[in-house]
PDBML (XML) file of the C-alpha atoms, coordinates in Angstrom:
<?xml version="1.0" encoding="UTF-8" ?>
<PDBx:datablock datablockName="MODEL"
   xmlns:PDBx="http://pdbml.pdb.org/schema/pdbx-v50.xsd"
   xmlns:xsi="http://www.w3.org/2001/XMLSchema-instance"
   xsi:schemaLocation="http://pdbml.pdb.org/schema/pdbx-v50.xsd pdbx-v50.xsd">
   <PDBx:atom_siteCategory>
      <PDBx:atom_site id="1">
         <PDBx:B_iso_or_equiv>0.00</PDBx:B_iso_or_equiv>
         <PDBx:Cartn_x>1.206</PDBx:Cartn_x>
         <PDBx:Cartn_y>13.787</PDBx:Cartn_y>
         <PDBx:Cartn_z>-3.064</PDBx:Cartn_z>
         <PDBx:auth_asym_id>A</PDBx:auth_asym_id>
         <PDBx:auth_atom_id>CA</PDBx:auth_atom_id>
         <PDBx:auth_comp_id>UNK</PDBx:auth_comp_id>
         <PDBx:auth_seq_id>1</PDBx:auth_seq_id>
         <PDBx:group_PDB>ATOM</PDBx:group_PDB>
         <PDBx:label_alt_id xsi:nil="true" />
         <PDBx:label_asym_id>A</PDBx:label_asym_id>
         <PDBx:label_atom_id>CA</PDBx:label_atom_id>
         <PDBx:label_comp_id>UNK</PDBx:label_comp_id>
         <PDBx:label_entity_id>1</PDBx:label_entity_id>
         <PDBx:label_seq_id>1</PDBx:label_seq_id>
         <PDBx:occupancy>1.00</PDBx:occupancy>
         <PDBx:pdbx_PDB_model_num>1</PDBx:pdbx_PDB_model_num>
         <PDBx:type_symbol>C</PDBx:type_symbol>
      </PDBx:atom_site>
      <PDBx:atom_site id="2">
         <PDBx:B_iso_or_equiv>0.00</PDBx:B_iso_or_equiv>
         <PDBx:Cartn_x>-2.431</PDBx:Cartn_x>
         <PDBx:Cartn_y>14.413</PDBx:Cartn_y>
         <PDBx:Cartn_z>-3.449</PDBx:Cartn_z>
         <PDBx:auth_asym_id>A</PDBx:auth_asym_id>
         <PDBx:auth_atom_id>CA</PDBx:auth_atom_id>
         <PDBx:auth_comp_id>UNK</PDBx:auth_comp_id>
         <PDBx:auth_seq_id>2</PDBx:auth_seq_id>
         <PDBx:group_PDB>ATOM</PDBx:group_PDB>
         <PDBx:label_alt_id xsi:nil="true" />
         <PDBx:label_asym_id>A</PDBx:label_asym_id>
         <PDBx:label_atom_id>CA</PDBx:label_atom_id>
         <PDBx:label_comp_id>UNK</PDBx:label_comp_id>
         <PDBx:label_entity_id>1</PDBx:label_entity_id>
         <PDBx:label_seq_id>2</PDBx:label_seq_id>
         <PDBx:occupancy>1.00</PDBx:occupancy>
         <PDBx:pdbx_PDB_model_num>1</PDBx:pdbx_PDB_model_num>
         <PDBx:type_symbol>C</PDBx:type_symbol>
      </PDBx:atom_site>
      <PDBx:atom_site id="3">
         <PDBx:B_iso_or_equiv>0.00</PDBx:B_iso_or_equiv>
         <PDBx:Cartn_x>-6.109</PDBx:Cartn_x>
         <PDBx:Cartn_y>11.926</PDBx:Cartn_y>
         <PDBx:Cartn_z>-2.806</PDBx:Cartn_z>
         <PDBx:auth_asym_id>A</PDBx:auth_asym_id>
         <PDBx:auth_atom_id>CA</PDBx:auth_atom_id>
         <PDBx:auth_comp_id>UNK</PDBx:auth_comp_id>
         <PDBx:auth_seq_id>3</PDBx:auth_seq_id>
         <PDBx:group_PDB>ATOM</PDBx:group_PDB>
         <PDBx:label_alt_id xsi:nil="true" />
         <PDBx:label_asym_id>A</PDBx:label_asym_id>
         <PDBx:label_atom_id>CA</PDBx:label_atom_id>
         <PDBx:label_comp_id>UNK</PDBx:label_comp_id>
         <PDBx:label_entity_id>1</PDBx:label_entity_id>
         <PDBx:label_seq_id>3</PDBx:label_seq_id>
         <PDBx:occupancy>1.00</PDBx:occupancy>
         <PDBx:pdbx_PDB_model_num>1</PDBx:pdbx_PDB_model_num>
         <PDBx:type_symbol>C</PDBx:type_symbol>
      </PDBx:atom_site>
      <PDBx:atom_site id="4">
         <PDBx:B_iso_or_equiv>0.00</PDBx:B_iso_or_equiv>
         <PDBx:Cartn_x>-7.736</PDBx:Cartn_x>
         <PDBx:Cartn_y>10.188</PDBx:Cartn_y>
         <PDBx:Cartn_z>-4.944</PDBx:Cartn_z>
         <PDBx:auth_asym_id>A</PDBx:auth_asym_id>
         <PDBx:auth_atom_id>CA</PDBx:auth_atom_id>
         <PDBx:auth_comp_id>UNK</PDBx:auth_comp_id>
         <PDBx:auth_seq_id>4</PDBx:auth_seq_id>
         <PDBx:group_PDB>ATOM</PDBx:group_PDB>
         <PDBx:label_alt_id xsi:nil="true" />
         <PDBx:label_asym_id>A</PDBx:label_asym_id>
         <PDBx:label_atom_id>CA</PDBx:label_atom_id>
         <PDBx:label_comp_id>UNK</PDBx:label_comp_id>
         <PDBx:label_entity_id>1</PDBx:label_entity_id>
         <PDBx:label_seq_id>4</PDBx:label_seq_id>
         <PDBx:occupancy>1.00</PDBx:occupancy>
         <PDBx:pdbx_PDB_model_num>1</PDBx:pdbx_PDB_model_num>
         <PDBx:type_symbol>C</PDBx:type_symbol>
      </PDBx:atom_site>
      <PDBx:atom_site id="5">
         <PDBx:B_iso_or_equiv>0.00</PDBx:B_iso_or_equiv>
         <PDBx:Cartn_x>-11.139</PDBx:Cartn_x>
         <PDBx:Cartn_y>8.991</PDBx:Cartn_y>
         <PDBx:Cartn_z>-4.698</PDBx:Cartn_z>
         <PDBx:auth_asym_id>A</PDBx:auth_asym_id>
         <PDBx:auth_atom_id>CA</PDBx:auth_atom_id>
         <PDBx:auth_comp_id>UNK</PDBx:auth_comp_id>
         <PDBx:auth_seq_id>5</PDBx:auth_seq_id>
         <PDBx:group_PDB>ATOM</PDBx:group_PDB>
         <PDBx:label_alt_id xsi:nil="true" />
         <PDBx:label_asym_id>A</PDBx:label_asym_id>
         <PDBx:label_atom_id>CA</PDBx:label_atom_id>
         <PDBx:label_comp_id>UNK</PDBx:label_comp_id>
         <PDBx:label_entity_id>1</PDBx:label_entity_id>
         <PDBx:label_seq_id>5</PDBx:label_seq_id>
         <PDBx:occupancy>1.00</PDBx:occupancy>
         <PDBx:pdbx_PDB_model_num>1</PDBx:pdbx_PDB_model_num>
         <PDBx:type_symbol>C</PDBx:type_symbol>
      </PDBx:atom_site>
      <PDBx:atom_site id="6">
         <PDBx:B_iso_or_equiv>0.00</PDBx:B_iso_or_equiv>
         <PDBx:Cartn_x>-11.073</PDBx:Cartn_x>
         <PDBx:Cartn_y>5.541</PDBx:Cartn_y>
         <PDBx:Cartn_z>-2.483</PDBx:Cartn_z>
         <PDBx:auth_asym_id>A</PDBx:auth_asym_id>
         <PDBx:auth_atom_id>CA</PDBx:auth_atom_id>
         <PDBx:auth_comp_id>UNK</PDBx:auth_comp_id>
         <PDBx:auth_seq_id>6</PDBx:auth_seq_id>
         <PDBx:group_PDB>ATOM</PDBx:group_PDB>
         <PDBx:label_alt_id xsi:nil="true" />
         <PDBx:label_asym_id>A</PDBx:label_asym_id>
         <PDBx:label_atom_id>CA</PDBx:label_atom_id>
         <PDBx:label_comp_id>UNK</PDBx:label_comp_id>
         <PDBx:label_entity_id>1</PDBx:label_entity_id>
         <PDBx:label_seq_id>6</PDBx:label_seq_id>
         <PDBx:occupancy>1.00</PDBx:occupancy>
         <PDBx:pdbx_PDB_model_num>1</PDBx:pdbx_PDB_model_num>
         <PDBx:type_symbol>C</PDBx:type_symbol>
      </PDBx:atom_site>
      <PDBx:atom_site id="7">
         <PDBx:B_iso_or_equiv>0.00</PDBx:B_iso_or_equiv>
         <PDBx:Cartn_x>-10.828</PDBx:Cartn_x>
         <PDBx:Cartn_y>5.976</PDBx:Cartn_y>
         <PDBx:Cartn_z>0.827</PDBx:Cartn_z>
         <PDBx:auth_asym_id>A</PDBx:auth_asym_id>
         <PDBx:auth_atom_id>CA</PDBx:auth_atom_id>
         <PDBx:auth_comp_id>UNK</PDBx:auth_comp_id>
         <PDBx:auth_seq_id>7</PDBx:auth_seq_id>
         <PDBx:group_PDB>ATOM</PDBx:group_PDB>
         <PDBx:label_alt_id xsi:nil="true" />
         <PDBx:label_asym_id>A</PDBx:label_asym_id>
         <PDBx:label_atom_id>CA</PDBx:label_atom_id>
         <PDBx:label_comp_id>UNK</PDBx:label_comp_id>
         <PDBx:label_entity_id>1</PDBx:label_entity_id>
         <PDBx:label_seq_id>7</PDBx:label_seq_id>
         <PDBx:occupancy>1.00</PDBx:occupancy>
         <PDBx:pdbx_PDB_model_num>1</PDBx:pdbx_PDB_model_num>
         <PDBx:type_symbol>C</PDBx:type_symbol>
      </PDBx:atom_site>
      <PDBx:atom_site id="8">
         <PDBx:B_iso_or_equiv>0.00</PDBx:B_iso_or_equiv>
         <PDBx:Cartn_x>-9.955</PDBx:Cartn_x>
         <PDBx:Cartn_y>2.888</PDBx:Cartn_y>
         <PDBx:Cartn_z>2.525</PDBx:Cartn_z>
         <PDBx:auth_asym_id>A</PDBx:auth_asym_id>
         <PDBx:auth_atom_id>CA</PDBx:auth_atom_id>
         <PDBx:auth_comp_id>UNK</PDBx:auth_comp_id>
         <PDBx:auth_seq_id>8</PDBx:auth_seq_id>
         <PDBx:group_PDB>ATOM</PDBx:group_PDB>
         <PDBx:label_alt_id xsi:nil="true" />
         <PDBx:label_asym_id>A</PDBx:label_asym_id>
         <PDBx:label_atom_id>CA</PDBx:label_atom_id>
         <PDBx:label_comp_id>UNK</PDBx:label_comp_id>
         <PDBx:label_entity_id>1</PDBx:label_entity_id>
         <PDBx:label_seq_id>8</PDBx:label_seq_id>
         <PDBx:occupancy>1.00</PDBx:occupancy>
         <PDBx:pdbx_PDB_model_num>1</PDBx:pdbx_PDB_model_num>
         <PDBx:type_symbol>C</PDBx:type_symbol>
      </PDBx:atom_site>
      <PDBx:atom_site id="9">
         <PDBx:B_iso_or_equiv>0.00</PDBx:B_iso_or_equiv>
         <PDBx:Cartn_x>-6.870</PDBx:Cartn_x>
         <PDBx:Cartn_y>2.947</PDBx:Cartn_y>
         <PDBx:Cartn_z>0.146</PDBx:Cartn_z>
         <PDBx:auth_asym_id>A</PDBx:auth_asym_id>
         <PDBx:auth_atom_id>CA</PDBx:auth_atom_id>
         <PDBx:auth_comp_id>UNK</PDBx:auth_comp_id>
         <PDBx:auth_seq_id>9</PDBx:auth_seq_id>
         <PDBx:group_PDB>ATOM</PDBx:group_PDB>
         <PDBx:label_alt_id xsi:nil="true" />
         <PDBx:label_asym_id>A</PDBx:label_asym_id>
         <PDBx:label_atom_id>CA</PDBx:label_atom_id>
         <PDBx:label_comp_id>UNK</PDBx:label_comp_id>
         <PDBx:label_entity_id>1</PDBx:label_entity_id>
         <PDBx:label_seq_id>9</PDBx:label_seq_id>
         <PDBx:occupancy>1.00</PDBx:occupancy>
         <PDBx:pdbx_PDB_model_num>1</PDBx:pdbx_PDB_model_num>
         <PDBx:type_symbol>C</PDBx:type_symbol>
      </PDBx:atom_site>
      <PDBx:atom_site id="10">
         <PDBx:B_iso_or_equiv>0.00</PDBx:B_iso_or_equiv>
         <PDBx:Cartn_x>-5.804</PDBx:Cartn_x>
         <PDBx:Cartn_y>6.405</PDBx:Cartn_y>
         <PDBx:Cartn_z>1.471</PDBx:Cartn_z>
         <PDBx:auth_asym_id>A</PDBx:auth_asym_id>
         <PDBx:auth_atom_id>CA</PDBx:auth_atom_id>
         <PDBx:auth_comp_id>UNK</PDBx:auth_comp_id>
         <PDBx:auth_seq_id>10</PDBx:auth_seq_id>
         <PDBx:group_PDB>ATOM</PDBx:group_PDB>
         <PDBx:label_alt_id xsi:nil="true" />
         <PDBx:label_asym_id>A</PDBx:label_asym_id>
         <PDBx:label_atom_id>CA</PDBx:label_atom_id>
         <PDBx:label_comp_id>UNK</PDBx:label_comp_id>
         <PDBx:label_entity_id>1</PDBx:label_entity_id>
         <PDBx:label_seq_id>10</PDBx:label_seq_id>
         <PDBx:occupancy>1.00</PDBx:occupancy>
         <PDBx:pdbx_PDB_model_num>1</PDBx:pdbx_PDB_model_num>
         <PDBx:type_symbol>C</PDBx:type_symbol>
      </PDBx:atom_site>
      <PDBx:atom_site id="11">
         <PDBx:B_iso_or_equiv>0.00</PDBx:B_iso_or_equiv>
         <PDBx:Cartn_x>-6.380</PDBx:Cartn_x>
         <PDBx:Cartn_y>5.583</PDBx:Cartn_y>
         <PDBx:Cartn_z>5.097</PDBx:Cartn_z>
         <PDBx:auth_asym_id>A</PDBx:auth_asym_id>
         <PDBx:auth_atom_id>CA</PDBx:auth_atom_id>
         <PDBx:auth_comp_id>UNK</PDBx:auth_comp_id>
         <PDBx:auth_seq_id>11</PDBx:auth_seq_id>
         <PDBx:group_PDB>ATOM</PDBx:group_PDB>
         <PDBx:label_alt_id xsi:nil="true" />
         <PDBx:label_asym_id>A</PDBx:label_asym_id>
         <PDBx:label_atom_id>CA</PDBx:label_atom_id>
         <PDBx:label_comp_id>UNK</PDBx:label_comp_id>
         <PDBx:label_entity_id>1</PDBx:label_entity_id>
         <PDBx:label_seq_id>11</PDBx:label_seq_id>
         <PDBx:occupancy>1.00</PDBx:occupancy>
         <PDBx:pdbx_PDB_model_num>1</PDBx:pdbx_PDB_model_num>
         <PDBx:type_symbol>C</PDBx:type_symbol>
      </PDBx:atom_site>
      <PDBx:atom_site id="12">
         <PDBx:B_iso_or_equiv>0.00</PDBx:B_iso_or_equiv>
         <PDBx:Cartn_x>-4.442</PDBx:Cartn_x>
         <PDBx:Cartn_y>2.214</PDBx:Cartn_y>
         <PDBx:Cartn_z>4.240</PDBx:Cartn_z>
         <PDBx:auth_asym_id>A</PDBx:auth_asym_id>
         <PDBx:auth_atom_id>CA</PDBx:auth_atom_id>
         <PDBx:auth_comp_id>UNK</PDBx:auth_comp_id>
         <PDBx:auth_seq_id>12</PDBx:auth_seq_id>
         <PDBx:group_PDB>ATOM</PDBx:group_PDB>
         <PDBx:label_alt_id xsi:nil="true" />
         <PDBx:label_asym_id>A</PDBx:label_asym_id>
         <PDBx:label_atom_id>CA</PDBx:label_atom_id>
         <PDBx:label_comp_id>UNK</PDBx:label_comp_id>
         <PDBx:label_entity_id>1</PDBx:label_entity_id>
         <PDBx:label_seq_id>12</PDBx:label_seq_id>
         <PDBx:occupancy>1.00</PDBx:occupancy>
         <PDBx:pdbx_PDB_model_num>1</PDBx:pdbx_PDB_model_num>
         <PDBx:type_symbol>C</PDBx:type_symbol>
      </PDBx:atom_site>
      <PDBx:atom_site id="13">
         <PDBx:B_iso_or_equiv>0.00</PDBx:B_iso_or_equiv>
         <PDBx:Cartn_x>-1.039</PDBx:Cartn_x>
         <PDBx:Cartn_y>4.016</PDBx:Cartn_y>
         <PDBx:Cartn_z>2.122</PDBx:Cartn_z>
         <PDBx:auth_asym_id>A</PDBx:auth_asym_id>
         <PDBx:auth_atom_id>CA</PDBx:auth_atom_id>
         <PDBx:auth_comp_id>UNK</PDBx:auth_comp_id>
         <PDBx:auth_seq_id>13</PDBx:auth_seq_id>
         <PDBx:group_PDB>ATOM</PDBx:group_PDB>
         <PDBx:label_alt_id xsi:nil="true" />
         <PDBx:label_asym_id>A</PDBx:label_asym_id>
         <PDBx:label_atom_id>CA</PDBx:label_atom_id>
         <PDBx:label_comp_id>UNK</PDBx:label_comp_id>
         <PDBx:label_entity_id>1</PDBx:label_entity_id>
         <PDBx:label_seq_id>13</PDBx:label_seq_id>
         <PDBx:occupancy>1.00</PDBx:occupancy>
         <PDBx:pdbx_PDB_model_num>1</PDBx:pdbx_PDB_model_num>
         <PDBx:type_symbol>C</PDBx:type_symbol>
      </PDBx:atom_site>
      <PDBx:atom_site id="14">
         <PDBx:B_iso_or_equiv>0.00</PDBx:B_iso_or_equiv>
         <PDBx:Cartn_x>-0.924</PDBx:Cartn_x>
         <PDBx:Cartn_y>6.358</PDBx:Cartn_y>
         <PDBx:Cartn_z>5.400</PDBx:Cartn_z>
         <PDBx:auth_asym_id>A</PDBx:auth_asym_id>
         <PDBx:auth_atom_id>CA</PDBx:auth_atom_id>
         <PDBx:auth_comp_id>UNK</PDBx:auth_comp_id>
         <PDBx:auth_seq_id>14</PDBx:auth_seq_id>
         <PDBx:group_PDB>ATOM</PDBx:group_PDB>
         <PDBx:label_alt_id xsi:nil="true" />
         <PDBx:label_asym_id>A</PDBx:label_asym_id>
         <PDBx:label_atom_id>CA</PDBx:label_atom_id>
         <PDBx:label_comp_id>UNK</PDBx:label_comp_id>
         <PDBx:label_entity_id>1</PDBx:label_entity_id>
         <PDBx:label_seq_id>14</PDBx:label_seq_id>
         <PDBx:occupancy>1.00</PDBx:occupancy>
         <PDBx:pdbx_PDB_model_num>1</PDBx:pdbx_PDB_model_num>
         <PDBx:type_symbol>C</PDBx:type_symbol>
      </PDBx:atom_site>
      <PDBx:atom_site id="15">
         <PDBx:B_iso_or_equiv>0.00</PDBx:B_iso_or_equiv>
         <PDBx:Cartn_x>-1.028</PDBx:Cartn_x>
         <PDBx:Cartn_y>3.250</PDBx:Cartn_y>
         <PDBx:Cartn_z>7.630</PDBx:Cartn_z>
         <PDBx:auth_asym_id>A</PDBx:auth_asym_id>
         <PDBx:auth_atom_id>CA</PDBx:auth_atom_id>
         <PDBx:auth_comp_id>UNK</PDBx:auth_comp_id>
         <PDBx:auth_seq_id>15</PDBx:auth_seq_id>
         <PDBx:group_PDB>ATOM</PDBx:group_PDB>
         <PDBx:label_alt_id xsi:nil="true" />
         <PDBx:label_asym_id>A</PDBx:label_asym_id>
         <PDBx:label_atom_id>CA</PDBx:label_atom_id>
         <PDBx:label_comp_id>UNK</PDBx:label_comp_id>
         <PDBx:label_entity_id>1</PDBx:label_entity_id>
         <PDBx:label_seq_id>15</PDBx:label_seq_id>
         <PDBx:occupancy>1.00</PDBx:occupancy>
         <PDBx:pdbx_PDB_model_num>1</PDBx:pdbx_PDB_model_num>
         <PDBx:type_symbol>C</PDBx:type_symbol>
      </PDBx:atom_site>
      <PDBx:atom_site id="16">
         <PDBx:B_iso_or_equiv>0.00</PDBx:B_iso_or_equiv>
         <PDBx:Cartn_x>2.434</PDBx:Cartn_x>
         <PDBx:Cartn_y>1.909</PDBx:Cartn_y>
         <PDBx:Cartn_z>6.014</PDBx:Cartn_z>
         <PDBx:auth_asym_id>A</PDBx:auth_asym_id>
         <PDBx:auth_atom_id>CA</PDBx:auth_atom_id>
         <PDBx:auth_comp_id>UNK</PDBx:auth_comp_id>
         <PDBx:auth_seq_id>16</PDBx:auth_seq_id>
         <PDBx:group_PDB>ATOM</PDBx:group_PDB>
         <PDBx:label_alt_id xsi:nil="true" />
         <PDBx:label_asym_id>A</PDBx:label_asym_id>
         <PDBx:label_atom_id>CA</PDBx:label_atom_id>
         <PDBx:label_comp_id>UNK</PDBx:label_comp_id>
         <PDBx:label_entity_id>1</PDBx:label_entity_id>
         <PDBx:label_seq_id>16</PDBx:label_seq_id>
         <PDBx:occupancy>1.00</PDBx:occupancy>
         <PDBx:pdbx_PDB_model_num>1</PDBx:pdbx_PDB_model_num>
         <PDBx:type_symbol>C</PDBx:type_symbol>
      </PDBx:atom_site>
      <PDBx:atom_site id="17">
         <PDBx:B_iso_or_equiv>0.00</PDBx:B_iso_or_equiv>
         <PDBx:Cartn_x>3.642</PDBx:Cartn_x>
         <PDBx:Cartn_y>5.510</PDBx:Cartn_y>
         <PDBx:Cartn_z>5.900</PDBx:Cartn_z>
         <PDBx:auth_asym_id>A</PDBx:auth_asym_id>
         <PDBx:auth_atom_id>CA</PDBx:auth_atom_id>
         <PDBx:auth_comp_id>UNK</PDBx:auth_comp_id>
         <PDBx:auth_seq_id>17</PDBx:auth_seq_id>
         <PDBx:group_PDB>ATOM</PDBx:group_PDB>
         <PDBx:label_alt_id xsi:nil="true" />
         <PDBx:label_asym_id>A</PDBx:label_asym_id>
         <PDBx:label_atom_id>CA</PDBx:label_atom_id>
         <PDBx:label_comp_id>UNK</PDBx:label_comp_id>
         <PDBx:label_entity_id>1</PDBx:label_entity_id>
         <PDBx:label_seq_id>17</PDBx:label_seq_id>
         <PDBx:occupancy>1.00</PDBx:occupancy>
         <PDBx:pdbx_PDB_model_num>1</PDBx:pdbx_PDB_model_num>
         <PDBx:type_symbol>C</PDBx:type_symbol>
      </PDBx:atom_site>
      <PDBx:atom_site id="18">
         <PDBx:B_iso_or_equiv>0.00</PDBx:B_iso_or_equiv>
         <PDBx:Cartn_x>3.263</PDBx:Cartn_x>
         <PDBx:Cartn_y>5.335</PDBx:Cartn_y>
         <PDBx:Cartn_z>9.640</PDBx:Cartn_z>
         <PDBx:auth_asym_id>A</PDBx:auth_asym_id>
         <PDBx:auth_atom_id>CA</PDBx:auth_atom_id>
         <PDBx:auth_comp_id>UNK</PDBx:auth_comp_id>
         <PDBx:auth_seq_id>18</PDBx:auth_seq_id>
         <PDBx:group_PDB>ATOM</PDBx:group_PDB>
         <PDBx:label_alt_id xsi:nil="true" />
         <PDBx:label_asym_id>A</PDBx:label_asym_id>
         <PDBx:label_atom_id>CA</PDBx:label_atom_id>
         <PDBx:label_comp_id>UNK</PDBx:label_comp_id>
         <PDBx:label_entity_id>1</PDBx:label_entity_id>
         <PDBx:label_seq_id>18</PDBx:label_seq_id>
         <PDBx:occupancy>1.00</PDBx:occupancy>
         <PDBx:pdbx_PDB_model_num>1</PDBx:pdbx_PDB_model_num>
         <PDBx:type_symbol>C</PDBx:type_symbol>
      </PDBx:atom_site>
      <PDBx:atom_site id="19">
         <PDBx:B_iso_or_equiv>0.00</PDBx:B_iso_or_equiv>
         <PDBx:Cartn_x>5.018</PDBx:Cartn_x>
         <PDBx:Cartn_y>2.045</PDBx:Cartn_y>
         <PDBx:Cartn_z>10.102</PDBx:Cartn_z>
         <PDBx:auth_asym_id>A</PDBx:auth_asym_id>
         <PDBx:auth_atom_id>CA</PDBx:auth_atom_id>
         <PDBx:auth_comp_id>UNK</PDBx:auth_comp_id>
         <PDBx:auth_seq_id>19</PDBx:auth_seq_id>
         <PDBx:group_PDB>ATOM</PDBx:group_PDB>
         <PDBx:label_alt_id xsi:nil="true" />
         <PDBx:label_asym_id>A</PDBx:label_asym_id>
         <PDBx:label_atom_id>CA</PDBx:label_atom_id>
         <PDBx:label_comp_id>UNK</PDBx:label_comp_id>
         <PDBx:label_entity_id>1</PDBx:label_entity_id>
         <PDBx:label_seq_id>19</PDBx:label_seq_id>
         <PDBx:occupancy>1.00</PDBx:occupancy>
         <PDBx:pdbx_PDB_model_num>1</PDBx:pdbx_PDB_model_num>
         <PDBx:type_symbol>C</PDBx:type_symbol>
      </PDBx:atom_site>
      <PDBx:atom_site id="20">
         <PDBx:B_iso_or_equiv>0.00</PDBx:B_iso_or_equiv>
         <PDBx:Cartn_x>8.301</PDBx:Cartn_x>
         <PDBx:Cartn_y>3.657</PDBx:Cartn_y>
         <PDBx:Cartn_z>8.609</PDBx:Cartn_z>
         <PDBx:auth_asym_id>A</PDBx:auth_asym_id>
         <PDBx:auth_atom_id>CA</PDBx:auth_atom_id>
         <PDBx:auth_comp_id>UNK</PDBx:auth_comp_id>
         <PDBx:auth_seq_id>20</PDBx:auth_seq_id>
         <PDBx:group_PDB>ATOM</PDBx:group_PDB>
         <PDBx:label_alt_id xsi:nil="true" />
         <PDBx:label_asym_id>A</PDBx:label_asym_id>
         <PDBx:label_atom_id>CA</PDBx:label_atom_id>
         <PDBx:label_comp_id>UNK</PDBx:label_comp_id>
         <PDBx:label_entity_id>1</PDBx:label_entity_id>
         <PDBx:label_seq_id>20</PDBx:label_seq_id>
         <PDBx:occupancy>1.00</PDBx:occupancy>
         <PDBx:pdbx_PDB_model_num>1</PDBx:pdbx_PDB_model_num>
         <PDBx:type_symbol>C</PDBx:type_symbol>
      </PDBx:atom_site>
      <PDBx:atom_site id="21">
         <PDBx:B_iso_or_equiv>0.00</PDBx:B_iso_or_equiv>
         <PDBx:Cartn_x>7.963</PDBx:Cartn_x>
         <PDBx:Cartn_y>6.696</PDBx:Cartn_y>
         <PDBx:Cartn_z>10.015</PDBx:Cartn_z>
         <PDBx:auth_asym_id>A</PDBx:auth_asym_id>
         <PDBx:auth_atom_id>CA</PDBx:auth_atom_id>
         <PDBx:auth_comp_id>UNK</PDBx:auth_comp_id>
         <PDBx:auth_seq_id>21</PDBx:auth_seq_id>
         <PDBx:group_PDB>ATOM</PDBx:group_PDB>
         <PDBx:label_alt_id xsi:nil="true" />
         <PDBx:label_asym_id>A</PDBx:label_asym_id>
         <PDBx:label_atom_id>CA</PDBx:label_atom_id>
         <PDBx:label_comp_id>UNK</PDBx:label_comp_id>
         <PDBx:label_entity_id>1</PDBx:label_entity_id>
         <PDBx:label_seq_id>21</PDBx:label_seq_id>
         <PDBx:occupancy>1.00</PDBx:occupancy>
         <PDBx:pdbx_PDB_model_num>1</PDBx:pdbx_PDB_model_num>
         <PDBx:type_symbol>C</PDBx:type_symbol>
      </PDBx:atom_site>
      <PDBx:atom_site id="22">
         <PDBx:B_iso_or_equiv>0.00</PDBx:B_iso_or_equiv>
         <PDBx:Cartn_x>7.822</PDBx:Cartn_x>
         <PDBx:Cartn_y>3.917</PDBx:Cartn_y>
         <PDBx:Cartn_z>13.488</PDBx:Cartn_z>
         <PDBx:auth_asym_id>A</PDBx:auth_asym_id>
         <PDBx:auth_atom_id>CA</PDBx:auth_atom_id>
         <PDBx:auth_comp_id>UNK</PDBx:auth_comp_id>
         <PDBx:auth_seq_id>22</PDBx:auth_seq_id>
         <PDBx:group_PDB>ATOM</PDBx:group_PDB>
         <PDBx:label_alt_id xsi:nil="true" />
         <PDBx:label_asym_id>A</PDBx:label_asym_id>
         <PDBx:label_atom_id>CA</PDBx:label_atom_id>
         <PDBx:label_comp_id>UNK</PDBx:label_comp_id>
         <PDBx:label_entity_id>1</PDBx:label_entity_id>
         <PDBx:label_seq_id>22</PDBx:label_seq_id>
         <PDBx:occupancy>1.00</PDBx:occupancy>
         <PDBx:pdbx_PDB_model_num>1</PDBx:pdbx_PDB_model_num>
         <PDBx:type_symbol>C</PDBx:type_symbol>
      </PDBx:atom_site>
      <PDBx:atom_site id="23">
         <PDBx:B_iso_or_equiv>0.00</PDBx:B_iso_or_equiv>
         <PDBx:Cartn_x>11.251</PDBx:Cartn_x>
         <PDBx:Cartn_y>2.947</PDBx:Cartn_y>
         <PDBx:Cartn_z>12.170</PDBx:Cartn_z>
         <PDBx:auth_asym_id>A</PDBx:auth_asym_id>
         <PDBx:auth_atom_id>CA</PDBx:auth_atom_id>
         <PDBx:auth_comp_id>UNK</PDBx:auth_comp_id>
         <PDBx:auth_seq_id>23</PDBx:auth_seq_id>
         <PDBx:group_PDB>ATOM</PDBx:group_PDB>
         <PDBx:label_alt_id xsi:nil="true" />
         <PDBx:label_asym_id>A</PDBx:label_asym_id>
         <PDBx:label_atom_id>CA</PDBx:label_atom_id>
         <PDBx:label_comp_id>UNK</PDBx:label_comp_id>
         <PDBx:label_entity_id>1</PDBx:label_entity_id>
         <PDBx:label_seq_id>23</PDBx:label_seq_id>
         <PDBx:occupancy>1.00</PDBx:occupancy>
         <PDBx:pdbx_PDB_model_num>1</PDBx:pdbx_PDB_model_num>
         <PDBx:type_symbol>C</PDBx:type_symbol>
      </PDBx:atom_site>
      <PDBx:atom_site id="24">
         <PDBx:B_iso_or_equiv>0.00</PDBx:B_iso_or_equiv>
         <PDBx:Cartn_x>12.919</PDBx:Cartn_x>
         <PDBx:Cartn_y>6.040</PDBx:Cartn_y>
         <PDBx:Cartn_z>11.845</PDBx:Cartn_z>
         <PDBx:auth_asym_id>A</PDBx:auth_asym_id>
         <PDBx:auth_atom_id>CA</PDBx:auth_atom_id>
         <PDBx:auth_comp_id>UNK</PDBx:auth_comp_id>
         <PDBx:auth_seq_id>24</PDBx:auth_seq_id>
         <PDBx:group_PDB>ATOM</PDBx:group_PDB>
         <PDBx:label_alt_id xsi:nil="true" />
         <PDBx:label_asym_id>A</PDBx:label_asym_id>
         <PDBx:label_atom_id>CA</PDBx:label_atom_id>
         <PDBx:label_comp_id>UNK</PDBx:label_comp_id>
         <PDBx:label_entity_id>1</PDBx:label_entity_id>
         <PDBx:label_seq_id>24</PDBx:label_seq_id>
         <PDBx:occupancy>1.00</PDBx:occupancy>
         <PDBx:pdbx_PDB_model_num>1</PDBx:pdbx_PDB_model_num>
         <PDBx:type_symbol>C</PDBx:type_symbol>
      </PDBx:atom_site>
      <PDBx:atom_site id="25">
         <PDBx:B_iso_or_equiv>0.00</PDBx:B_iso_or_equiv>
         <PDBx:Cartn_x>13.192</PDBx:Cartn_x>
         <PDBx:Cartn_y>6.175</PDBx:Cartn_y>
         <PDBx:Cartn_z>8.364</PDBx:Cartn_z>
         <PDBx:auth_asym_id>A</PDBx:auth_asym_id>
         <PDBx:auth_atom_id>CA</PDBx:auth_atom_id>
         <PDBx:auth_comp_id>UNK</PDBx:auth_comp_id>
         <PDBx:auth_seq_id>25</PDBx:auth_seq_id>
         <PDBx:group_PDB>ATOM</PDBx:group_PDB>
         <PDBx:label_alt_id xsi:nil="true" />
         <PDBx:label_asym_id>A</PDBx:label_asym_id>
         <PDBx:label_atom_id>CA</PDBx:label_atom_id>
         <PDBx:label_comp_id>UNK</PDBx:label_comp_id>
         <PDBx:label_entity_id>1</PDBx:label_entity_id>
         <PDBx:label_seq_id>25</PDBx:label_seq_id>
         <PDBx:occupancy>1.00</PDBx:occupancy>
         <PDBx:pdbx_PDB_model_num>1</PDBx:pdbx_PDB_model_num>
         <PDBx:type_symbol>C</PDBx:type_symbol>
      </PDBx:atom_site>
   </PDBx:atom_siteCategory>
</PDBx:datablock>
C-alpha cells in the first residue's frame, strides 16, 4: 500500500508477495 523507511523489509514483504503470486494465488 505505500513504503516505509527500511529497506531490506520492503525488498523482503515483496519477496513473499512473489512466492504467492508463484502459486497462483
Amino acid at each position: 500500500h505505500h513504503p516505509w523507511d527500511n529497506d531490506e523489509e520492503m525488498v523482503a514483504t515483496w519477496k513473499v508477495l512473489e512466492k504467492h503470486a508463484k502459486a497462483g494465488i
